[in-house]
C-alpha atoms as a PDB file:
ATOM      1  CA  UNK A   1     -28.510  19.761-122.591  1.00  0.00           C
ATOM      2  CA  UNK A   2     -28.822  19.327-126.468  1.00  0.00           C
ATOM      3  CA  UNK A   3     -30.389  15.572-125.817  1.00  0.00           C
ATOM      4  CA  UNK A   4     -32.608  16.905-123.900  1.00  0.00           C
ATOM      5  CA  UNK A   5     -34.334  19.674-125.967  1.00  0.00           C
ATOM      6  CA  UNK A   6     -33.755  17.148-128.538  1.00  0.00           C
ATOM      7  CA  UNK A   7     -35.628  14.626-126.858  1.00  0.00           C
ATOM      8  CA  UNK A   8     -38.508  17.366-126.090  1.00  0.00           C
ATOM      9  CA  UNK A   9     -38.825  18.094-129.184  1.00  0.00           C
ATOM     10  CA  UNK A  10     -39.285  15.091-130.811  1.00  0.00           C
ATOM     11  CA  UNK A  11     -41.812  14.431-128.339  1.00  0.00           C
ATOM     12  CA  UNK A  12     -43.814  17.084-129.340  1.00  0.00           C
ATOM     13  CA  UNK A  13     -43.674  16.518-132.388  1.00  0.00           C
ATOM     14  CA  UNK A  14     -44.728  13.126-132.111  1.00  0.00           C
ATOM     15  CA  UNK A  15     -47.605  14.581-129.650  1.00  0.00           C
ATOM     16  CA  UNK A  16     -49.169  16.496-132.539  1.00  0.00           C
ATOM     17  CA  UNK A  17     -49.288  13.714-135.111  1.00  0.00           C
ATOM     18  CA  UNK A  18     -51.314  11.417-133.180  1.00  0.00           C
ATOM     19  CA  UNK A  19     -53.726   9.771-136.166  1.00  0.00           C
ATOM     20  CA  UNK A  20     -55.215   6.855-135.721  1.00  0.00           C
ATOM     21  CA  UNK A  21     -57.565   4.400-138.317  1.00  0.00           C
ATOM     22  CA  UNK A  22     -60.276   3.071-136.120  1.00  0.00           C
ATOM     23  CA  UNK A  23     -62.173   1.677-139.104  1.00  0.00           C
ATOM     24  CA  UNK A  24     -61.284  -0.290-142.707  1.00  0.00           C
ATOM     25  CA  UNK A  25     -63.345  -0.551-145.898  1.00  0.00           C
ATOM     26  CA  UNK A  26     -61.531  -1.479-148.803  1.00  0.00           C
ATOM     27  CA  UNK A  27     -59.968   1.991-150.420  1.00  0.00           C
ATOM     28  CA  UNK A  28     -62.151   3.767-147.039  1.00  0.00           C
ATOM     29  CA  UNK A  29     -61.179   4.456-143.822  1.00  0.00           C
ATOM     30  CA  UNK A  30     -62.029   6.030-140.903  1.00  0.00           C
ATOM     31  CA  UNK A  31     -59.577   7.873-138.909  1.00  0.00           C
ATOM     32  CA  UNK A  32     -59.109  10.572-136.548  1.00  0.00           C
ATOM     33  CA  UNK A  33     -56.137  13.042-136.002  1.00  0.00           C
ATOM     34  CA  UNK A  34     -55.261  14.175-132.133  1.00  0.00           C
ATOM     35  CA  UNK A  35     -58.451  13.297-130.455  1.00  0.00           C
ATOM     36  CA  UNK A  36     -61.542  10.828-131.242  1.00  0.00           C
ATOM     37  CA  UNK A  37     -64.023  13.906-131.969  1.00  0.00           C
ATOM     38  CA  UNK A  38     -62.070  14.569-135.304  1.00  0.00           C
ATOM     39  CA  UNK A  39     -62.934  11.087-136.729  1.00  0.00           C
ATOM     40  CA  UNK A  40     -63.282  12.010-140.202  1.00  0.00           C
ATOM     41  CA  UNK A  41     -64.465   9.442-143.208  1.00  0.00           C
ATOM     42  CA  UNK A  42     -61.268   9.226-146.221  1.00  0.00           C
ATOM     43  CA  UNK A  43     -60.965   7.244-149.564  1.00  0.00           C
ATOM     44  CA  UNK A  44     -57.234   6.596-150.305  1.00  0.00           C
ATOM     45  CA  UNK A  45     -55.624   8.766-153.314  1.00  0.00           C
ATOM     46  CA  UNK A  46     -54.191   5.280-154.792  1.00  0.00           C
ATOM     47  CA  UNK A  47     -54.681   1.828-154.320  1.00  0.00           C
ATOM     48  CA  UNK A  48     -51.059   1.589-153.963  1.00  0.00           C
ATOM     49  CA  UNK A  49     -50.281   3.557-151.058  1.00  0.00           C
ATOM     50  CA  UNK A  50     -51.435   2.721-147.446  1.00  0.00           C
ATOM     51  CA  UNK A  51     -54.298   4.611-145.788  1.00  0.00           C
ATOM     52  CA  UNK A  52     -53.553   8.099-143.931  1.00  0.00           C
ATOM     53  CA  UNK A  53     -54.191  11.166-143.422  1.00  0.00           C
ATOM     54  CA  UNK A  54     -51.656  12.390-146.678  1.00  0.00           C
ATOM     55  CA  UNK A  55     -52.808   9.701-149.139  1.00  0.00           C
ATOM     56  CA  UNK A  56     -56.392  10.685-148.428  1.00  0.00           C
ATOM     57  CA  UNK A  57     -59.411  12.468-149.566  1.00  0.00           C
ATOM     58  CA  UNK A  58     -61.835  13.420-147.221  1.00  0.00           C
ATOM     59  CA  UNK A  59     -65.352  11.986-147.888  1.00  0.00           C
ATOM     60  CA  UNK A  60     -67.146  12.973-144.465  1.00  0.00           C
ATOM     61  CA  UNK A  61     -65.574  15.706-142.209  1.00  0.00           C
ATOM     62  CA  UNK A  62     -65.076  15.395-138.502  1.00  0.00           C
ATOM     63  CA  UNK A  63     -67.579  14.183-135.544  1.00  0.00           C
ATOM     64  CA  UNK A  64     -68.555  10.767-137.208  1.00  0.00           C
ATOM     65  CA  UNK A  65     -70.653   9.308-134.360  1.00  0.00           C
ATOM     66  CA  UNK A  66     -71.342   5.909-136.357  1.00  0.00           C
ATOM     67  CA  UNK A  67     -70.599   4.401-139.518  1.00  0.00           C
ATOM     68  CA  UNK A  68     -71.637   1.400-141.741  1.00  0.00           C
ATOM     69  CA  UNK A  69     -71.071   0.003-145.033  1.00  0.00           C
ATOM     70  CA  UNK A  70     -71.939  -3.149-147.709  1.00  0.00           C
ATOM     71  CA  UNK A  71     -70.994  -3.774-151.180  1.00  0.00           C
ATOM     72  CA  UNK A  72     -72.472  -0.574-153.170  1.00  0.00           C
ATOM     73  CA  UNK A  73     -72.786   1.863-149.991  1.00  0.00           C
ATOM     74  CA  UNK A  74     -70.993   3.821-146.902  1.00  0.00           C
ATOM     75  CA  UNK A  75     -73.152   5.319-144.331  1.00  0.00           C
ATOM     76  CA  UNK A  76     -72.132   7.935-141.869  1.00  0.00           C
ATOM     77  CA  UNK A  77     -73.737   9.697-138.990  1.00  0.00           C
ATOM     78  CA  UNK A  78     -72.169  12.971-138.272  1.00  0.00           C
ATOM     79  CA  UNK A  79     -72.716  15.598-135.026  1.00  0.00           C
ATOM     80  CA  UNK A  80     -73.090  18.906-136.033  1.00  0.00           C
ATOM     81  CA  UNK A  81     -71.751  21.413-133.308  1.00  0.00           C
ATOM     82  CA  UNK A  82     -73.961  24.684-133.448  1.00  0.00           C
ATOM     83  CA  UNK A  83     -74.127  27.915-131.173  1.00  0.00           C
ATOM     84  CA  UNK A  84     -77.170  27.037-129.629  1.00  0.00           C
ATOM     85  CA  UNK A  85     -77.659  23.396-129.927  1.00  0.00           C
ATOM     86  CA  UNK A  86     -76.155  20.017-131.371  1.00  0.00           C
ATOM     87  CA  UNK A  87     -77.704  18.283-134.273  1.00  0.00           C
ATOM     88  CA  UNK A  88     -77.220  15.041-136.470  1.00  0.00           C
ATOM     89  CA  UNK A  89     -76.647  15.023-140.272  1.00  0.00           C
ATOM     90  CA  UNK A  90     -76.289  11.877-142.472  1.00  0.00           C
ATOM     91  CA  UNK A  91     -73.645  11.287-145.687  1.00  0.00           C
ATOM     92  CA  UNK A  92     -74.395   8.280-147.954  1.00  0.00           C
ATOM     93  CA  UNK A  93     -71.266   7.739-150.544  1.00  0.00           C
ATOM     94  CA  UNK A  94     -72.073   4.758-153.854  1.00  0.00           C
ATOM     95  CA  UNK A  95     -68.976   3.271-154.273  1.00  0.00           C
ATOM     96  CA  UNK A  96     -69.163   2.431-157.362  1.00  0.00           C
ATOM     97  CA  UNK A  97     -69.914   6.091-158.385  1.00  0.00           C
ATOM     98  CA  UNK A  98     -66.546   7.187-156.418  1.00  0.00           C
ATOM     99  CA  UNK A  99     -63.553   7.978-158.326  1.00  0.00           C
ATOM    100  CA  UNK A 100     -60.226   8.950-156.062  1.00  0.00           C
ATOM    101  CA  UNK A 101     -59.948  12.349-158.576  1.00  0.00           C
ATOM    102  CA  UNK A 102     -63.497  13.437-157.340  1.00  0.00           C
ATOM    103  CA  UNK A 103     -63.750  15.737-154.236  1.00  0.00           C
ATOM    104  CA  UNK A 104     -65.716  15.477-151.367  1.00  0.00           C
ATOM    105  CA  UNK A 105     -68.637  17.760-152.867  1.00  0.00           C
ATOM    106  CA  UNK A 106     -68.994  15.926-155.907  1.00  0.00           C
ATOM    107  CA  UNK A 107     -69.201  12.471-154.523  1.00  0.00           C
ATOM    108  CA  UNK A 108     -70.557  12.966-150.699  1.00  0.00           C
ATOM    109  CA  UNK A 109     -74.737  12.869-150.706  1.00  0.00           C
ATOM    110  CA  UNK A 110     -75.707  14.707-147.309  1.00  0.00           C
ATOM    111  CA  UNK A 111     -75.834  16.394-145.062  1.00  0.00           C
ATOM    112  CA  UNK A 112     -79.033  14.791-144.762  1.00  0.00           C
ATOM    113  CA  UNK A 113     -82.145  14.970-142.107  1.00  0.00           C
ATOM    114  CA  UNK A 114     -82.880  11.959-140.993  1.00  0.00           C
ATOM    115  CA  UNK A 115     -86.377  11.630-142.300  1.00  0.00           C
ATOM    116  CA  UNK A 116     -84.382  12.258-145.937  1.00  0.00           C
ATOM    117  CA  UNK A 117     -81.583   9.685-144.854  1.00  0.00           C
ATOM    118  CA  UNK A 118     -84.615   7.053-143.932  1.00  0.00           C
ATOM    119  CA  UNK A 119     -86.462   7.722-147.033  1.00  0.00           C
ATOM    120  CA  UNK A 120     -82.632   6.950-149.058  1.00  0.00           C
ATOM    121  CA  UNK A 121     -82.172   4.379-145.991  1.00  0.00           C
ATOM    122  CA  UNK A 122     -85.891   2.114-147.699  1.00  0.00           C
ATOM    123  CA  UNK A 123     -85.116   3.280-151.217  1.00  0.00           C
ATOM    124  CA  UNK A 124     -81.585   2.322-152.056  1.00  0.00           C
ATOM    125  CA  UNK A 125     -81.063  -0.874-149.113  1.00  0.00           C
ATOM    126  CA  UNK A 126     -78.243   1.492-147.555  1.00  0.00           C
ATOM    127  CA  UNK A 127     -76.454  -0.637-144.663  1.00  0.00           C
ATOM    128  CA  UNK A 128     -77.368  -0.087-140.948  1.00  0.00           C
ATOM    129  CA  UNK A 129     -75.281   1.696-138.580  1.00  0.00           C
ATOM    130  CA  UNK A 130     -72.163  -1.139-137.756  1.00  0.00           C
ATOM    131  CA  UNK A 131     -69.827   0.975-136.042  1.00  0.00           C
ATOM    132  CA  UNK A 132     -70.597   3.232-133.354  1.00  0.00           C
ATOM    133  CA  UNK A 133     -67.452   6.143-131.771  1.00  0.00           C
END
């Protein structure tokens, strides 16, 4: 009976830590804990540890719907969920203006409209949409 709950239990446990990267940038990674719609944009704390959700701070929350990237830029599409209707925001992050001590407010441009995220989009070359969840 003990292997058993044992056996349960660890199951559970190993239920509720389902995490998964779905997309690599150098120190950035997407990733989502328990289910797709919590895809969530992360830069890791140190170059020396591997990418997850502890080693991580969080650069785009949940609901990523697509995200792209080149040398000086990340680009992220986000759904917001609202009481009466859904709508899309946009995050733009310079990379070379990043800094693993900074948080997410500090370093994070958006949300943005679109028509502001088109305007950035022709003004700074920002990458096109390469990923789509």
């Amino acid at each position: 009976m003990k292997n058993c709950s044992l056996i349960f239990l660890l199951s559970f446990v190993l239920a509720a830590c389902d995490y998964r990267i779905v997309w690599i940038d150098g120190e950035y990674g997407a990733h989502w804990i328990h289910t797709p719609q919590n895809l969530s944009l992360a830069r890791k704390v140190s170059p020396a540890v591997p990418l997850d959700r502890f080693n991580a701070n969080i650069r785009v929350n949940a609901r990523i719907l697509a995200i792209g990237s080149n040398d000086k830029y990340i680009v992220a599409k986000q759904r917001n969920l609202g009481s009466d209707f859904d709508s899309i925001s946009y995050f733009v992050i310079d990379k070379s203006k990043d800094n693993m001590h900074l948080n997410q407010d500090e370093i994070t441009q958006g949300p943005l409209s679109e028509l502001r995220f088109l305007e950035m989009k022709k003004e700074l070359g920002l990458p096109e949409f390469t990923e789509k969840f």
